[in-house]
Protein backbone atom coordinates (compact mmCIF):
# COMPACT_ATOMS: atom_id res chain seq x y z
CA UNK A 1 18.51 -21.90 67.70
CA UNK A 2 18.40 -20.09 70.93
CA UNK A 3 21.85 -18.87 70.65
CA UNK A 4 21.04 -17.23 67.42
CA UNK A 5 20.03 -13.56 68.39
CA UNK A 6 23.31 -13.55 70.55
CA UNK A 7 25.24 -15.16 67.63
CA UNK A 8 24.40 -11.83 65.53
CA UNK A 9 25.30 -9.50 68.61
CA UNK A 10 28.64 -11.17 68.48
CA UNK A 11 29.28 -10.88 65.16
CA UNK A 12 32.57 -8.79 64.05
CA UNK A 13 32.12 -6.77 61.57
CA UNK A 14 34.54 -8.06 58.28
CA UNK A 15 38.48 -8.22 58.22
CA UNK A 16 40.25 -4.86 58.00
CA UNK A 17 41.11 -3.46 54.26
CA UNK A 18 44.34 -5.43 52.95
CA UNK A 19 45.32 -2.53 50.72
CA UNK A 20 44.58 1.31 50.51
CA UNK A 21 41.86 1.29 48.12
CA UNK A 22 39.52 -1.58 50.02
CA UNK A 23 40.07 1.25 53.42
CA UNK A 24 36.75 3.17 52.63
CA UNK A 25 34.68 0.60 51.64
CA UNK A 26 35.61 -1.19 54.74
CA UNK A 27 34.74 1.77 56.62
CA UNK A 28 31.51 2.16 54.81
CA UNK A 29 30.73 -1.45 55.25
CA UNK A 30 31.19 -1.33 59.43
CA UNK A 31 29.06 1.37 59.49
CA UNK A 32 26.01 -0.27 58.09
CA UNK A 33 27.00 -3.31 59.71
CA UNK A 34 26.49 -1.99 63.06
CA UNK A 35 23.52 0.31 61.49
CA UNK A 36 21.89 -2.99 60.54
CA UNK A 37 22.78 -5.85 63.36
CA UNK A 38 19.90 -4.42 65.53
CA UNK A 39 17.43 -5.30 62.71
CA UNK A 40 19.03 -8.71 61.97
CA UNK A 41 18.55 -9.09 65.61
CA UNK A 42 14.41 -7.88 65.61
CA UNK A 43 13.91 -10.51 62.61
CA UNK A 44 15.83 -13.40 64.45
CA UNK A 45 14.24 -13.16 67.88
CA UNK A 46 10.30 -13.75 67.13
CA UNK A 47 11.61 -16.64 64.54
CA UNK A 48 13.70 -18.49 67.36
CA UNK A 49 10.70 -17.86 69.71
CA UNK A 50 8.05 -19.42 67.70
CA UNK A 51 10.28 -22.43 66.75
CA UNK A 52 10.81 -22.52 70.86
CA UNK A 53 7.02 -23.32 71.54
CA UNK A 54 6.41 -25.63 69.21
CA UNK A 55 3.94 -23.11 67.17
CA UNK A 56 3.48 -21.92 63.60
CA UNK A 57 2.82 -18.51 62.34
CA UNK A 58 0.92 -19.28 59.01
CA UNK A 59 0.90 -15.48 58.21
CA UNK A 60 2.47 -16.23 54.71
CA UNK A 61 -1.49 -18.19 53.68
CA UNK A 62 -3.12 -15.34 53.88
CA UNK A 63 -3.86 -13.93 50.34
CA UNK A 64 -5.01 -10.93 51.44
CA UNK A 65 -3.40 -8.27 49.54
CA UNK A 66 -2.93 -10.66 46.86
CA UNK A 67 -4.56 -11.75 43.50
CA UNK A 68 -5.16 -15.60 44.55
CA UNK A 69 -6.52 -17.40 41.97
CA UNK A 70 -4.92 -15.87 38.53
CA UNK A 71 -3.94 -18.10 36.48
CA UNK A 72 -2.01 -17.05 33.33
CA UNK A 73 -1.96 -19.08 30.11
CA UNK A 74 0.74 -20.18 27.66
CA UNK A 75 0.74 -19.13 24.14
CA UNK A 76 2.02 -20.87 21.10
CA UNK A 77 5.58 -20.26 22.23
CA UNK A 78 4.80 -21.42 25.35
CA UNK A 79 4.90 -19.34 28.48
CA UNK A 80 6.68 -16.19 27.91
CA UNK A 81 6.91 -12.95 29.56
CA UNK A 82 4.48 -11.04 27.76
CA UNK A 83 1.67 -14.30 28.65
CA UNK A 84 2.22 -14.16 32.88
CA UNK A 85 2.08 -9.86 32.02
CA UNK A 86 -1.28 -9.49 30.44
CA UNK A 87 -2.92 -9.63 34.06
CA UNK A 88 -2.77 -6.10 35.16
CA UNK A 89 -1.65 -6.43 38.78
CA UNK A 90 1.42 -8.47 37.71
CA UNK A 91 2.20 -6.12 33.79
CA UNK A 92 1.49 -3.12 34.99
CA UNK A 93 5.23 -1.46 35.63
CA UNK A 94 5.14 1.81 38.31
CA UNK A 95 6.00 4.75 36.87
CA UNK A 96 8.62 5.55 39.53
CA UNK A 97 9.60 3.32 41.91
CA UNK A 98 8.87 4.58 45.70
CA UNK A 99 12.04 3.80 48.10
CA UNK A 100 10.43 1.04 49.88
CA UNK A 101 10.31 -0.88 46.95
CA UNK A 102 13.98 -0.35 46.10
CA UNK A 103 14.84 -3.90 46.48
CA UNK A 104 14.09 -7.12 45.13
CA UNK A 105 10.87 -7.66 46.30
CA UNK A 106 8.99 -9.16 43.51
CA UNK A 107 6.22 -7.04 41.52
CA UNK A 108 2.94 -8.03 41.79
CA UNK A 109 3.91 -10.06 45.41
CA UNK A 110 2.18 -9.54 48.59
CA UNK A 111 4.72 -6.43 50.21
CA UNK A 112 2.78 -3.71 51.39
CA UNK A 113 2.17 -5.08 54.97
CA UNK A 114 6.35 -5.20 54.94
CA UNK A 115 7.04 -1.81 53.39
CA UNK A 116 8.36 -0.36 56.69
CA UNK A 117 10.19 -3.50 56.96
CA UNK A 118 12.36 -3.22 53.98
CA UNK A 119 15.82 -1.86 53.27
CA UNK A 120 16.26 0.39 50.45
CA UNK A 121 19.07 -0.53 48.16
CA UNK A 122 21.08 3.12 48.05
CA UNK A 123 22.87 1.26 44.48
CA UNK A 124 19.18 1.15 43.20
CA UNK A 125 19.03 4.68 41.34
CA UNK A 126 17.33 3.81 37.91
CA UNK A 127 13.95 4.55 39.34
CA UNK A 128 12.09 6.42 37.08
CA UNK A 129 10.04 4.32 33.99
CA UNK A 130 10.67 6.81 31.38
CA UNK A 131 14.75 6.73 32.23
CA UNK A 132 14.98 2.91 31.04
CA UNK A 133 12.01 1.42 29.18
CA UNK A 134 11.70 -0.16 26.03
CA UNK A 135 8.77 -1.64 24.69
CA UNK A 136 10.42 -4.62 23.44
CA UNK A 137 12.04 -5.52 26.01
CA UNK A 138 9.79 -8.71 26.96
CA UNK A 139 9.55 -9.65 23.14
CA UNK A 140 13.50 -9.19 22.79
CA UNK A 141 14.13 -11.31 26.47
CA UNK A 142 12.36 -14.28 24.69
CA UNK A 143 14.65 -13.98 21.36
CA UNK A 144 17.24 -13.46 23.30
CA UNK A 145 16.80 -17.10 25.20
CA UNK A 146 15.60 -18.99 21.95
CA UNK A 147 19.00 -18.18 20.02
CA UNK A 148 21.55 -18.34 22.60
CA UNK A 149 24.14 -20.18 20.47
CA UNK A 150 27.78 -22.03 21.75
CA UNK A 151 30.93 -20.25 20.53
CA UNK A 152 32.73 -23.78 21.39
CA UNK A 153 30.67 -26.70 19.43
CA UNK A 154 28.53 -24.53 16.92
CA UNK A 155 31.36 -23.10 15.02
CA UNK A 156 32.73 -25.56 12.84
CA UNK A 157 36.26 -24.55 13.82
CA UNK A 158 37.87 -27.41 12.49
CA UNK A 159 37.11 -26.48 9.28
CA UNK A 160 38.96 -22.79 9.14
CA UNK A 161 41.09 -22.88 6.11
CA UNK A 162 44.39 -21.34 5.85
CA UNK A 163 44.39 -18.10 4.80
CA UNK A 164 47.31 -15.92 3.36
CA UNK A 165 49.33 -14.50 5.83
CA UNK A 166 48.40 -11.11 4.81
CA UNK A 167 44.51 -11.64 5.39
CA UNK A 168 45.06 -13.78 8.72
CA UNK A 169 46.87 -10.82 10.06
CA UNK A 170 43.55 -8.83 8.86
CA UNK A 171 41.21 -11.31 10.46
CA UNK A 172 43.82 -11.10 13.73
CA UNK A 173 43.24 -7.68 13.89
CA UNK A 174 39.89 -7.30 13.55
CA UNK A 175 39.21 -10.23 16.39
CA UNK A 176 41.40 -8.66 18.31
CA UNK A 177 39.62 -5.07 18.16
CA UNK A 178 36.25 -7.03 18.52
CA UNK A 179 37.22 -8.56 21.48
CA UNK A 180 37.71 -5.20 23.07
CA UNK A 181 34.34 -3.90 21.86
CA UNK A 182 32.76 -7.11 23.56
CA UNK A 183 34.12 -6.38 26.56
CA UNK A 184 32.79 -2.74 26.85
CA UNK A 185 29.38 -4.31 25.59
CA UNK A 186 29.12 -6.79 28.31
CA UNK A 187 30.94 -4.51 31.09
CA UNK A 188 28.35 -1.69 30.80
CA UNK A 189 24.80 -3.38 31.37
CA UNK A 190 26.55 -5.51 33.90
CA UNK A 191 27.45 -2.21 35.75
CA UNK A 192 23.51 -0.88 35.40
CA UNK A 193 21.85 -3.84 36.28
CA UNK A 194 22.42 -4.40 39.94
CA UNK A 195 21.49 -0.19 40.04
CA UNK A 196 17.93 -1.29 38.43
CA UNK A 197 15.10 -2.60 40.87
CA UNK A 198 13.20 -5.90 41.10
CA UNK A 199 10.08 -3.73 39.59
CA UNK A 200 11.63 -3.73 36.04
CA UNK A 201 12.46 -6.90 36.26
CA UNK A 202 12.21 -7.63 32.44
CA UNK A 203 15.01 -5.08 32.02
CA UNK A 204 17.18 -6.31 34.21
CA UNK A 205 16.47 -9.86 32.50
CA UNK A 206 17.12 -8.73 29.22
CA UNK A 207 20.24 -7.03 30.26
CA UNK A 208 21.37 -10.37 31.98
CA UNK A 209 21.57 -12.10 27.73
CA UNK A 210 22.98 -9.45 26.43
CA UNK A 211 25.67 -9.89 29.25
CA UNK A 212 25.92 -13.27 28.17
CA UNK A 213 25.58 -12.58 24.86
CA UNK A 214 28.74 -10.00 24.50
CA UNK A 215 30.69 -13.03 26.63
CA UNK A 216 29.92 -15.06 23.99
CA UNK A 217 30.95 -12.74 21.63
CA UNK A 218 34.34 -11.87 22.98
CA UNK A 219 35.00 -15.83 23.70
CA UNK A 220 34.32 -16.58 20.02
CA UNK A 221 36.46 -14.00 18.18
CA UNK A 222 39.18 -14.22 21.08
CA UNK A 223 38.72 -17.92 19.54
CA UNK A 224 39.24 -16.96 16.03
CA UNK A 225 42.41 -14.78 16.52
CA UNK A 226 43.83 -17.99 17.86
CA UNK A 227 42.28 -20.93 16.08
CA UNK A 228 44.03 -19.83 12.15
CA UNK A 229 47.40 -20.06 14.19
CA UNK A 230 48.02 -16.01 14.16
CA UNK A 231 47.06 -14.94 17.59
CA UNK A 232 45.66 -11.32 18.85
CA UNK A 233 47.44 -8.48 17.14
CA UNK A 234 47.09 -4.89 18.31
CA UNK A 235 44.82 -3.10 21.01
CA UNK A 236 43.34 0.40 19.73
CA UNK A 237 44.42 2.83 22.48
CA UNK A 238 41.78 5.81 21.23
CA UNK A 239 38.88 2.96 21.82
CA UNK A 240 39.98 2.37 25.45
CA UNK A 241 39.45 6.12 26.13
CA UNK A 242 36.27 6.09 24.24
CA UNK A 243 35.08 3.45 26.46
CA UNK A 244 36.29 5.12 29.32
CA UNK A 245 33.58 8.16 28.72
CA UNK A 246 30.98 5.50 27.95
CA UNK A 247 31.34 3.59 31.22
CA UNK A 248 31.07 7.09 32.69
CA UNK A 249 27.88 7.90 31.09
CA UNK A 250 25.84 9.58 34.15
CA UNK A 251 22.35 7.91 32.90
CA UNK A 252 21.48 4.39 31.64
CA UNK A 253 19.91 5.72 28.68
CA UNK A 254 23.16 7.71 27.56
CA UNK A 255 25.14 4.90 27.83
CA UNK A 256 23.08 2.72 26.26
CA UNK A 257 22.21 5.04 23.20
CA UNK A 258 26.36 5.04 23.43
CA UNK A 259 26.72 1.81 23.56
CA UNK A 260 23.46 0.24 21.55
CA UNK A 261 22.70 2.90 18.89
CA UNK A 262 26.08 3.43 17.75
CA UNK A 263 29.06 1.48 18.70
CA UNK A 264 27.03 -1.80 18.43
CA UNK A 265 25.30 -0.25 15.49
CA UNK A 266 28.94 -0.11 14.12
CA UNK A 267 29.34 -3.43 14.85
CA UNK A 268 26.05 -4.53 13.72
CA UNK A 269 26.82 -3.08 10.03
CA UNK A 270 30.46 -4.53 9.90
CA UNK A 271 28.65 -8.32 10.84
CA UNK A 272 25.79 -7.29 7.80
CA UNK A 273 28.93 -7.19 5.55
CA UNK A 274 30.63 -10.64 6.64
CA UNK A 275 30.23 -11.89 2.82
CA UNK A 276 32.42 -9.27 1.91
CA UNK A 277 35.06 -9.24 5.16
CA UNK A 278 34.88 -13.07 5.79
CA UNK A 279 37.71 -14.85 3.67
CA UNK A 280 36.34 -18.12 5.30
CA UNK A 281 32.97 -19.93 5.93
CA UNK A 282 33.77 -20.08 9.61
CA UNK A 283 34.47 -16.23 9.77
CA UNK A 284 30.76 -15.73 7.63
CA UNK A 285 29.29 -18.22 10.31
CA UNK A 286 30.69 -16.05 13.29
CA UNK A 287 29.51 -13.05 11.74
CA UNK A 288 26.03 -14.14 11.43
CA UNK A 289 25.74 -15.74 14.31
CA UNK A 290 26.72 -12.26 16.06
CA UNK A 291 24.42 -10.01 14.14
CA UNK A 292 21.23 -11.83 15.11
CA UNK A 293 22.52 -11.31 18.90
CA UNK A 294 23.57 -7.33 18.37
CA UNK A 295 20.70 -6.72 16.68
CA UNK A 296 18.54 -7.23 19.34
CA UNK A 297 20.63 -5.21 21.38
CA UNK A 298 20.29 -2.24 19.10
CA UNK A 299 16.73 -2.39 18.69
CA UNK A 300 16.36 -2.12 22.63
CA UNK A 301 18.67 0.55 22.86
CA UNK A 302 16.78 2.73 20.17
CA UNK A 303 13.13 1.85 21.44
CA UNK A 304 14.93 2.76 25.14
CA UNK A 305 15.68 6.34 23.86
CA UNK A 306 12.01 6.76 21.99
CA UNK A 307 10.67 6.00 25.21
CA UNK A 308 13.13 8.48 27.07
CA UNK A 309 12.69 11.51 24.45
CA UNK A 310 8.78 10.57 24.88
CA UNK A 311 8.30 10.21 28.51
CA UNK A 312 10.90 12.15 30.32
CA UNK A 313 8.80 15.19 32.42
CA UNK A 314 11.41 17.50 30.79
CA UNK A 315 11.52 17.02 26.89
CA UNK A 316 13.05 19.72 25.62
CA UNK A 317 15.77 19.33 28.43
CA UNK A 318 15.83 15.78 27.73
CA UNK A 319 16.09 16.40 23.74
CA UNK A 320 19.35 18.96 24.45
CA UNK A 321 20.88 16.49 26.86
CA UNK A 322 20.98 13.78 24.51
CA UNK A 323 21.89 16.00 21.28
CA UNK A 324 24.68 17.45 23.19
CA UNK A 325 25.67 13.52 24.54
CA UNK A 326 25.47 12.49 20.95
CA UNK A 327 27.81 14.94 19.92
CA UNK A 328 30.38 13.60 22.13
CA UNK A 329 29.48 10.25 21.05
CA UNK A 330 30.20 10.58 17.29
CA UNK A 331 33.45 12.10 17.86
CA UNK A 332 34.34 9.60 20.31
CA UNK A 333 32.96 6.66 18.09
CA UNK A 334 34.27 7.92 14.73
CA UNK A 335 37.45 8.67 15.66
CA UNK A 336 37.56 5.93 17.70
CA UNK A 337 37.12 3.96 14.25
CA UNK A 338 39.37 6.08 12.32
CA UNK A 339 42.88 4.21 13.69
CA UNK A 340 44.75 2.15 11.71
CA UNK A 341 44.22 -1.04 13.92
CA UNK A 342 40.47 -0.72 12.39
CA UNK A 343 40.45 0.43 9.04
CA UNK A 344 43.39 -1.16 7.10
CA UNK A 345 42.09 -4.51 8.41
CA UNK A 346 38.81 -4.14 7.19
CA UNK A 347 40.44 -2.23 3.76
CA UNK A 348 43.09 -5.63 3.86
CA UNK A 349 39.91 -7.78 4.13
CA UNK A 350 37.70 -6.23 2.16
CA UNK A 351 40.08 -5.60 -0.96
CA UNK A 352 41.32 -9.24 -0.86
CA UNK A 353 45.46 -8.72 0.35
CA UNK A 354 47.31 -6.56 1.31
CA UNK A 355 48.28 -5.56 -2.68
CA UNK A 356 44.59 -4.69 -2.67
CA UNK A 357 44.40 -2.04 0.38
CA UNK A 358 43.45 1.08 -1.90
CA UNK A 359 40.03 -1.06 -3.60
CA UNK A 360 39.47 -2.37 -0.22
CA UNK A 361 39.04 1.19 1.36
CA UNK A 362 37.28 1.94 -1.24
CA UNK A 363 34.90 -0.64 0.52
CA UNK A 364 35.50 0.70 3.74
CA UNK A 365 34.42 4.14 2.26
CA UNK A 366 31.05 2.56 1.22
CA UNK A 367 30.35 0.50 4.28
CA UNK A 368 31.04 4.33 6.17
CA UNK A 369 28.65 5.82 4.54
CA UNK A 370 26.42 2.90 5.52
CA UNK A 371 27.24 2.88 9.25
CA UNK A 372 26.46 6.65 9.21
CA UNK A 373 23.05 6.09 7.44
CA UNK A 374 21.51 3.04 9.64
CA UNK A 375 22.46 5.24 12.67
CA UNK A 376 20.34 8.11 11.52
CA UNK A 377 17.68 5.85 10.31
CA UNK A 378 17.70 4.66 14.45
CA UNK A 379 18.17 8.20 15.26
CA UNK A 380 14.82 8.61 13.35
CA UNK A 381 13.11 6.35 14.46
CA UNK A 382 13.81 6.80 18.07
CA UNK A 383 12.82 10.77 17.74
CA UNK A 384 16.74 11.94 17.69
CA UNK A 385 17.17 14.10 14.61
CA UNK A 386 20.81 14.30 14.12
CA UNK A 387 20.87 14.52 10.20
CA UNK A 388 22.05 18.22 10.41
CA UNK A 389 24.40 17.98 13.27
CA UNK A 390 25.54 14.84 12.85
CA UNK A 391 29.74 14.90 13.99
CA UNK A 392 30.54 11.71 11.40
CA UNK A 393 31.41 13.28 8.61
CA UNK A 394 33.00 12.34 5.43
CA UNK A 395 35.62 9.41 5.45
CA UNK A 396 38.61 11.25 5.26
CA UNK A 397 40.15 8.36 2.49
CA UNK A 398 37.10 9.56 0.10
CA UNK A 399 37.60 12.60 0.06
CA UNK A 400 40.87 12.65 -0.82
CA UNK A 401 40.47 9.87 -3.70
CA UNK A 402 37.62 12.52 -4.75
């Protein structure tokens, strides 16, 4: 133990960059390293000390500072989220986070004395309440946990029946393109998360199921493109590009309005009309299983951007921001659903065959129009009025049968 402090001044700093685009990192790392061994070396020395003589420090049972003595009690459901928040000094979530607490030092734990202490996470960025919140988010976190379902024993895939090659090609396609959307849908909050602090800690839990719900997701239709003895078809080329500018999105809440309001919105309304796209009882059973998970996901993304239009200091800014993001995002989105390797599967699927592609678009025309309205009804309801600038227009297909 005595050798410890000198341990840390010996330390090298970590193995040089083994190709050209590790070399600034690796830089960047060495730097801090050095930055940062004197502290290591400040925290190690009084430890090794103490331990030296025998003696005890203690400091950690004094509650001053605290709230000794709450005690929080279960409800029905047992203890969730919302029971441990209703006493203040633990529910009450700071309006902005102050640097020192831009870590993972709990909310509601004994940190002042240590503020000058702490290291500030630069990654941590999403500091501001009103630039993430939702409401739900507690309520949401407990769904999420209650109906976390197994893509490998609770879909009865020995029972998928053969299907005409014509509509297994259909069903290929689609899993395939839903495999790609699953990826973007668990790739996004998984690149937010580690920039959100310990203090909205709810957030960054609920963000941590719908990581492992989109997982899920893309395990189970990746499963499905294989399991009726097709395989994945066809990657859509104008989505990759589309996700590209989502992944890019310079806020959380832009992505997420993106990502939650209307490509899982998309999604969402595609799964709501399994009984008319699932030519099996295992592809209805996937589909519902999936639109109890992405519906929780779009109902935090649309309470996320209420709370943003509602709290941001700037709401006028805040309201052109988003209206001009949205306008990207429709364009992106719609066209993005507009290629062949997404419509004539759904049209194949929907119509019956192949024979039946022209009545089947017909379908797709209908379940359009449908997407479009739910994601003005969340528009609504989240305080984004987009009826009258709205960039999804007509299905092109309808209008020309018109």
């Amino acid at each position: 133990m005595a050798d410890l402090t000198d341990a840390i001044a010996k330390l090298d700093p970590p193995p040089l960059a083994t190709h050209d685009r590790e070399e600034e990192l690796c830089a960047a790392y060495e730097a801090a390293f050095e930055a940062d061994r004197e502290t290591w070396i400040n925290f190690a020395t009084p430890a090794v000390e103490r331990l030296e003589k025998g003696s005890f420090s203690l400091a950690w049972m004094n509650t001053d500072g605290g709230v000794w003595g709450t005690r929080v009690k279960p409800s029905s459901r047992g203890l969730t989220f919302m029971d441990v928040n209703r006493p203040k000094v633990y529910g009450t979530v700071a309006d902005s986070v102050p640097p020192e607490y831009r870590n993972l030092t709990p909310r509601g734990s004994i940190r002042e004395p240590y503020k000058d202490m702490l290291p500030v996470y630069d990654d941590f960025v999403v500091t501001e309440k009103w630039d993430l919140w939702a409401d739900n988010v507690s309520t949401l976190y407990e769904e999420a946990k209650a109906r976390q379902w197994n893509a490998t024993k609770d879909i009865a895939w020995d029972e998928l029946e053969p299907l005409p090659e014509d509509l297994e090609k259909a069903a290929c396609q689609l899993a395939t393109f839903l495999t790609e959307i699953e990826f973007l849908a668990g790739d996004f909050p998984a690149k937010w998360m580690y920039r959100i602090p310990a203090e909205f800690l709810e957030i960054k839990a609920f963000l941590a199921t719908q990581i492992m719900d989109e997982a899920r997701h893309l395990e189970v239709f990746r499963k499905r493109a294989l399991a009726g003895g097709g395989g994945l078809l066809h990657v859509n080329p104008m989505f990759e590009w589309g996700s590209k500018a989502l992944m890019a999105s310079p806020t959380h809440t832009s992505g997420a309005y993106f990502l939650n309001l209307i490509g899982e919105g998309f999604i969402l309304s595609v799964f709501r009309g399994g009984e008319f796209l699932a030519r099996t009882h295992v592809d209805r059973e996937i589909f519902r299983r999936c639109l109890q998970d992405e519906a929780r996901h779009v109902a935090f993304g649309t309470i996320e951007l209420k709370n943003y239009l509602e709290n941001h200091p700037e709401p006028e800014q805040a309201m052109a921001v988003m209206h001009r993001y949205a306008d990207i995002a429709e364009v992106l989105v719609s066209t993005s659903i507009l290629q062949p390797v997404v419509l004539e599967p759904l049209a194949v699927l929907m119509g019956g065959g192949l024979d039946e592609i022209d009545s089947g678009m017909d379908g797709v025309a209908f379940l359009w129009d449908v997407v479009k309205e739910e994601y003005l009804q969340r528009c609504d309801r989240a305080g984004l009025f987009r009826r009258d600038v709205c960039k999804f227009g007509e299905l092109p297909w309808k209008a020309a049968v018109s």
